[in-house]
Protein backbone atom coordinates (compact mmCIF):
# COMPACT_ATOMS: atom_id res chain seq x y z
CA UNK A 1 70.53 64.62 64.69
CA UNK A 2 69.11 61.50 64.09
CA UNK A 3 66.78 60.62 60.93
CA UNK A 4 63.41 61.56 61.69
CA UNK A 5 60.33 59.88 59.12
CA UNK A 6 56.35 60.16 58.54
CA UNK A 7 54.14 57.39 57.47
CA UNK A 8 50.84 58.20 56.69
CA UNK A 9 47.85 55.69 56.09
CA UNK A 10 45.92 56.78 53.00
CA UNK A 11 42.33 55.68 52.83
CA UNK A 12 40.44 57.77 55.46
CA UNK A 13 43.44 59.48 56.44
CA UNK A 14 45.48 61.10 54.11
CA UNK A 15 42.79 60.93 51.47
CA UNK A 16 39.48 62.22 51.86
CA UNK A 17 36.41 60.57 52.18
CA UNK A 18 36.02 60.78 48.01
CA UNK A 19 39.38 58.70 47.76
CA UNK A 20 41.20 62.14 46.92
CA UNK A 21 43.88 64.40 47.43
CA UNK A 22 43.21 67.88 47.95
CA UNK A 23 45.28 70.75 46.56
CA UNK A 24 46.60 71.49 49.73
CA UNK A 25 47.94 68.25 50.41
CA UNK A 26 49.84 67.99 47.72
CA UNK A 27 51.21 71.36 47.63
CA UNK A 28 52.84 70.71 51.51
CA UNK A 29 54.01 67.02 51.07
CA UNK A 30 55.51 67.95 47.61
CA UNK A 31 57.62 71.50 49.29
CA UNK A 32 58.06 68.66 52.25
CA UNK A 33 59.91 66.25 50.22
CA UNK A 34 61.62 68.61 47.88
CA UNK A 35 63.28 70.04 50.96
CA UNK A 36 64.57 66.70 52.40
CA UNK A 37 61.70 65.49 54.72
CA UNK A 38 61.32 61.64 54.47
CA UNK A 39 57.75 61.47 54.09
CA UNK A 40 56.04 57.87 52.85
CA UNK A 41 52.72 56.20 52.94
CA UNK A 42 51.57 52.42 54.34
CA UNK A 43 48.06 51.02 53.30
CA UNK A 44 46.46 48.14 52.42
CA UNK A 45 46.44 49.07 48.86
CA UNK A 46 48.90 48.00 46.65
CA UNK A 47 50.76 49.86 44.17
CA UNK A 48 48.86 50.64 41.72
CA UNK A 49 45.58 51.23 43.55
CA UNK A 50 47.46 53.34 45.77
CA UNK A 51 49.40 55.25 43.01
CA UNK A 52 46.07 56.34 41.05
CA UNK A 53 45.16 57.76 44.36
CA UNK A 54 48.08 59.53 45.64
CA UNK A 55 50.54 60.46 42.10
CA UNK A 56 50.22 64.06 42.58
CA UNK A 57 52.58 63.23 44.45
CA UNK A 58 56.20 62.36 43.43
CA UNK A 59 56.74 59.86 46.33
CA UNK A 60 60.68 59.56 46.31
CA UNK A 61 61.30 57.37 49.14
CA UNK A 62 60.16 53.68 49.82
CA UNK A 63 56.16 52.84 50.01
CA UNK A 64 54.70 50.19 53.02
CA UNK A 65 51.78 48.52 50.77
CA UNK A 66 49.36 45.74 51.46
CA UNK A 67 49.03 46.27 55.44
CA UNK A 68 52.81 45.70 55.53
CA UNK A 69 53.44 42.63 53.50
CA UNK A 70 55.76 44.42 50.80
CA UNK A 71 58.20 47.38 51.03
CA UNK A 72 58.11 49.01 47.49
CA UNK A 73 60.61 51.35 45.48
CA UNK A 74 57.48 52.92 43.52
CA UNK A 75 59.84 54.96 41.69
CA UNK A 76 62.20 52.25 39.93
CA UNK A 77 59.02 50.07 40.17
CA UNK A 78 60.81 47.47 42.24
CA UNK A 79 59.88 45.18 45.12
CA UNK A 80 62.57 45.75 48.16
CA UNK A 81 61.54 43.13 50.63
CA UNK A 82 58.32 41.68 52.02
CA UNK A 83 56.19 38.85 53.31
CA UNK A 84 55.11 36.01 51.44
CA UNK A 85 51.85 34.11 52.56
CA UNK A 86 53.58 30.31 52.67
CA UNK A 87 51.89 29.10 49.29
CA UNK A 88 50.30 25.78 50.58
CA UNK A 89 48.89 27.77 53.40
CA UNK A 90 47.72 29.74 50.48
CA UNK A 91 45.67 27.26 48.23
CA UNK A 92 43.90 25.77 51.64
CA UNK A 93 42.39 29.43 52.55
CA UNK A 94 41.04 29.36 48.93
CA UNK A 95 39.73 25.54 49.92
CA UNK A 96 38.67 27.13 53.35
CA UNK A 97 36.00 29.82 51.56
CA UNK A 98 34.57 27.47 49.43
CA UNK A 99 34.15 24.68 51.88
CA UNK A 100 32.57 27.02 54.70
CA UNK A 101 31.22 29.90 52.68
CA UNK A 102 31.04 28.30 49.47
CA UNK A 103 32.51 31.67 48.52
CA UNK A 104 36.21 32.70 46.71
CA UNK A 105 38.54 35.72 47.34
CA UNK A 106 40.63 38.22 45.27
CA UNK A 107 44.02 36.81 45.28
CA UNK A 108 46.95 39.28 45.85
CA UNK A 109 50.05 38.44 44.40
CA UNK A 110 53.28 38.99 42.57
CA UNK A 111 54.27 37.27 39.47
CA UNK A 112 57.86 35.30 38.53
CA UNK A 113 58.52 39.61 37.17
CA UNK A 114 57.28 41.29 40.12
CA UNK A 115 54.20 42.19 38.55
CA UNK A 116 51.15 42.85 41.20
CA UNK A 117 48.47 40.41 40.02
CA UNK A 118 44.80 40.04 41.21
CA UNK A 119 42.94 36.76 40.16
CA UNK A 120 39.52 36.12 40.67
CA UNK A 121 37.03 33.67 39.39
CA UNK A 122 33.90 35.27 37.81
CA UNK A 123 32.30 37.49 39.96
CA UNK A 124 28.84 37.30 40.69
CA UNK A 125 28.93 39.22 44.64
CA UNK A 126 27.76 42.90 45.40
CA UNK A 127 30.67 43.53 47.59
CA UNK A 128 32.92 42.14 44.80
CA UNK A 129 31.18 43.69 42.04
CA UNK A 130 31.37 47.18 43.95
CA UNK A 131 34.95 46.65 44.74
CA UNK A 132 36.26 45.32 41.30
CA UNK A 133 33.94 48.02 39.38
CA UNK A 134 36.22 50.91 42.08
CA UNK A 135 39.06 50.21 39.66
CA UNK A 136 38.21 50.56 36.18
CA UNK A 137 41.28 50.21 33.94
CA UNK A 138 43.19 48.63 36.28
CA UNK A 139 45.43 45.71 34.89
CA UNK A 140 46.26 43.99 37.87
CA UNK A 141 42.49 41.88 37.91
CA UNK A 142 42.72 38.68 36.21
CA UNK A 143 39.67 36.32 35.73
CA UNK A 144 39.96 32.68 36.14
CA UNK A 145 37.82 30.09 35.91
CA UNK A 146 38.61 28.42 39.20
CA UNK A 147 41.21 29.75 41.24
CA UNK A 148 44.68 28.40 42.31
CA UNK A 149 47.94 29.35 43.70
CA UNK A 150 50.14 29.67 40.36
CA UNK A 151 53.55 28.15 40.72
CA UNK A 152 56.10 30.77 41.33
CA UNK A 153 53.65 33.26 42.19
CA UNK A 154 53.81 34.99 45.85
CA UNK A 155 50.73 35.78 47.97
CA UNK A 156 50.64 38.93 49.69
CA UNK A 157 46.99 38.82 50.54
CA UNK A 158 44.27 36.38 50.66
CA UNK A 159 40.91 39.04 50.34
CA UNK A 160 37.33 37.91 50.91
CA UNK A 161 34.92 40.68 50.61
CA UNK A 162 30.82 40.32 51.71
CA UNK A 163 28.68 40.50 54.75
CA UNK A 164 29.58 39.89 58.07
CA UNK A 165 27.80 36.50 58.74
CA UNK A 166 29.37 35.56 55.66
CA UNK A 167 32.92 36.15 56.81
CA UNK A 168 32.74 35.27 60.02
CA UNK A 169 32.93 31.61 60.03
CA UNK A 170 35.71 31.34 57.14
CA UNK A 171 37.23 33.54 59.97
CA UNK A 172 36.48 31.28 62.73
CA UNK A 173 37.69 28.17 60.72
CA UNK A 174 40.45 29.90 59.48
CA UNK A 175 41.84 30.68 63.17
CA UNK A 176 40.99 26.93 64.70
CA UNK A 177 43.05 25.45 61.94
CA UNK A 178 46.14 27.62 61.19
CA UNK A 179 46.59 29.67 64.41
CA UNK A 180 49.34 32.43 64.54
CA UNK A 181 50.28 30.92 61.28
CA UNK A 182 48.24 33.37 59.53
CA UNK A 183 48.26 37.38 60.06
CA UNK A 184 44.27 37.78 59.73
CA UNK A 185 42.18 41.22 59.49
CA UNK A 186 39.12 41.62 59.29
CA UNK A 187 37.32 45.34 59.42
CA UNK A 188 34.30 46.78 58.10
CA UNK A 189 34.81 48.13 54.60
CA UNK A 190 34.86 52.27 54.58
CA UNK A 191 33.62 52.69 51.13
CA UNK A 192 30.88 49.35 50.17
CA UNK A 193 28.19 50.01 52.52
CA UNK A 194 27.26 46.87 55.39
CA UNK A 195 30.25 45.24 53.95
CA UNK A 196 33.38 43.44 55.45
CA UNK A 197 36.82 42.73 54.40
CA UNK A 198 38.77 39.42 55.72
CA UNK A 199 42.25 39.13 55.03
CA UNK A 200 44.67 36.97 55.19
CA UNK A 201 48.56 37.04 55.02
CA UNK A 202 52.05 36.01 56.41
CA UNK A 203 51.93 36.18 60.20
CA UNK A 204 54.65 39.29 60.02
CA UNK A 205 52.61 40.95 57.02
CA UNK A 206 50.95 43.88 58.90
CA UNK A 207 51.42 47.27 59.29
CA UNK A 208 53.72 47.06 62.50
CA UNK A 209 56.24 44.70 60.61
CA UNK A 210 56.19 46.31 57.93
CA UNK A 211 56.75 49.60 59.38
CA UNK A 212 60.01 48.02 61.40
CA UNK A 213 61.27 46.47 57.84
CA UNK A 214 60.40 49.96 55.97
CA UNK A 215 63.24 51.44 59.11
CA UNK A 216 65.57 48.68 58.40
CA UNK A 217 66.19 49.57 54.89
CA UNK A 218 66.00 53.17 55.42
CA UNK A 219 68.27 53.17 58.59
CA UNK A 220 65.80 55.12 60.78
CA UNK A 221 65.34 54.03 64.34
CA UNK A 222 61.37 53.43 65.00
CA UNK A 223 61.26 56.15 67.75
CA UNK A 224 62.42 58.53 65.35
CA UNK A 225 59.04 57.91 63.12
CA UNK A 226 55.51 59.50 63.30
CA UNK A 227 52.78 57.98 61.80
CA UNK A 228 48.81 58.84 61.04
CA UNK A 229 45.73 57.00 60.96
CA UNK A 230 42.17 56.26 61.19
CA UNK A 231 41.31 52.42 61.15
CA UNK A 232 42.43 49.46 63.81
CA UNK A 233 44.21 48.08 61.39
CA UNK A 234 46.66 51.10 61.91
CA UNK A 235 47.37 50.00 65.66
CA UNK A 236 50.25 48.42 64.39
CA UNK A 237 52.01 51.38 63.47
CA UNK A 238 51.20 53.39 66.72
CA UNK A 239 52.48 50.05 68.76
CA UNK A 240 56.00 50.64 66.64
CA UNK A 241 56.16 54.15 65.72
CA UNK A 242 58.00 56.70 68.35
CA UNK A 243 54.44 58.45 67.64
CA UNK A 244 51.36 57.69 66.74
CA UNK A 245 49.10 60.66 64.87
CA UNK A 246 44.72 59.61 64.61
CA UNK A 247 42.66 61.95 62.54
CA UNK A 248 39.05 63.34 64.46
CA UNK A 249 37.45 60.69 62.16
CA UNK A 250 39.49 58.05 63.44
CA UNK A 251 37.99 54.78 65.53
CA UNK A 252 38.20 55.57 69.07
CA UNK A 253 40.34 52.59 69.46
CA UNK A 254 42.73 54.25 67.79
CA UNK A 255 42.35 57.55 69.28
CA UNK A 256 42.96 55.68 72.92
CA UNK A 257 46.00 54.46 71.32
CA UNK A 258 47.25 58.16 69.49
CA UNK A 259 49.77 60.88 70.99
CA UNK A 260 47.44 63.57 69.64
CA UNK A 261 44.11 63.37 67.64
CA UNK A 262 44.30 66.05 64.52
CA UNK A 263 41.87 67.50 62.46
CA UNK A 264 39.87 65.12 60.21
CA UNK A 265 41.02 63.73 56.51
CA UNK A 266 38.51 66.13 55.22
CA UNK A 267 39.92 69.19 56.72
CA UNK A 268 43.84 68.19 55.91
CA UNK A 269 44.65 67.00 59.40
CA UNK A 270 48.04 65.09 58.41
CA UNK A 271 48.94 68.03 55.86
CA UNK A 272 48.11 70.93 58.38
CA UNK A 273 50.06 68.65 61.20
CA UNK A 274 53.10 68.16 58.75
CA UNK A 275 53.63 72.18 57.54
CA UNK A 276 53.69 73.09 61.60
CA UNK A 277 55.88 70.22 62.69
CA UNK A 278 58.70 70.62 59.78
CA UNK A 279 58.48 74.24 60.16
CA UNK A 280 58.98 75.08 64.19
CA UNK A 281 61.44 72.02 63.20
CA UNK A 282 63.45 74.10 60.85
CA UNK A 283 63.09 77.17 62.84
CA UNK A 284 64.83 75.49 65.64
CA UNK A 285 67.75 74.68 63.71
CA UNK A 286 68.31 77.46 62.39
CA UNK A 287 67.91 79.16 65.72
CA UNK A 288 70.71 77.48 67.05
């Protein structure tokens, strides 16, 4: 039989709408992977964002973080593959906020050690504030005075966070002058209210590509993998998964796009999807 996997998006999916796992959750994905099901998550967080969230959960098999732009082993804390934002490309979006917006971005990134970093300069922005102050503690954020593409650092994501008519025309600029050479999202945040994110990474760093290099390295064939969400910027997955999963309280874009719509992420949807599937699927083996 061949391998058969489930990706889950977190944020508004997996989690509930208080950035949590419930009890339940973690009981069925934890009996889930202890038995052998290949179970894994892709968001747009990155590791350790993601792993405050979501390490109830002993996640043994390789993660899909930052809307597909790295494939992490979050258990040997080790970077298996990913995108890298070309770095030039990199310092002229920086150049691009302040000359159109007069604005500057959290910059995603891995150091010469593999270390995530986040630099910043000071940060003086409601939608920045909110967002920064969301992760107390957390040792990724680095302040800078004006910010730069360090040598020998790679960019995941480029991440400008504020209003819509803010956004829009770095956007606009952004797409006249660099084209398909950019992979660009831009969605309306789910937690800072009237508030917009615009990112910007490699062409191949989003969730579909990622998704098809998270199958490569664990030998499954795409059409053997089921995947969940709730935001457009999980259309990738559905357009390369075998099957795509949407919560109730998913966009209705993605619901055109889904195989079946489950119960929301406040009423355990993917968890109460994953106990029936893996169970009629072990009852069928073992009625053969």
């Amino acid at each position: 039989m061949p391998a058969e996997a489930f990706i889950t998006d977190l944020d508004g999916t997996l989690l509930t709408s208080e950035q949590k796992l419930t009890d339940y959750t973690v009981q069925v994905i934890t009996e889930a992977l202890d038995q052998g099901a290949l179970i894994s998550y892709a968001t747009a967080r990155g590791y350790v964002s993601a792993a405050r969230a979501v390490s109830q959960i002993v996640w043994k098999h390789p993660l899909i973080l930052y809307n597909g732009a790295l494939i992490y082993d979050g258990i040997n804390g080790k970077v298996i593959d990913g995108y890298w934002l070309d770095p030039v490309i990199s310092g002229e979006i920086i150049a691009l906020g302040r000359e159109v917006g007069g604005v500057s971005p959290f910059y995603f990134s891995l150091d010469e050690a593999d270390c995530e970093r986040v630099l910043h300069e000071p940060l003086k922005r409601s939608g920045e504030v909110q967002f920064y102050n969301s992760r107390p503690g957390d040792k990724r954020f680095r302040e800078v005075d004006r910010l730069e593409c360090p040598d020998r650092y790679r960019t995941l994501i480029i991440s400008y966070i504020g209003l819509f008519e803010e956004l829009q025309p770095i956007r606009q600029a952004a797409l006249e002058r660099f084209g398909d050479k950019l992979q660009i999202h831009f969605m309306k945040d789910i937690y800072i209210e009237e508030h917009y994110f615009l990112e910007f990474s490699h062409p191949r760093g989003n969730k579909s590509d990622g998704l098809k290099l998270w199958a490569q390295h664990m030998g499954v064939e795409t059409g053997n993998i089921t995947v969940f969400g709730d935001h457009v910027n999980d259309m990738g997955l559905f357009t390369a998964a075998g099957r795509g999963i949407a919560v109730q309280n998913a966009q209705s874009e993605l619901k055109a796009l889904a195989y079946e719509v489950i119960a929301s992420n406040n009423e355990d949807g993917v968890a109460t999807y994953l106990k029936h599937t893996l169970k009629m699927k072990r009852e069928s083996v073992s009625g053969e």
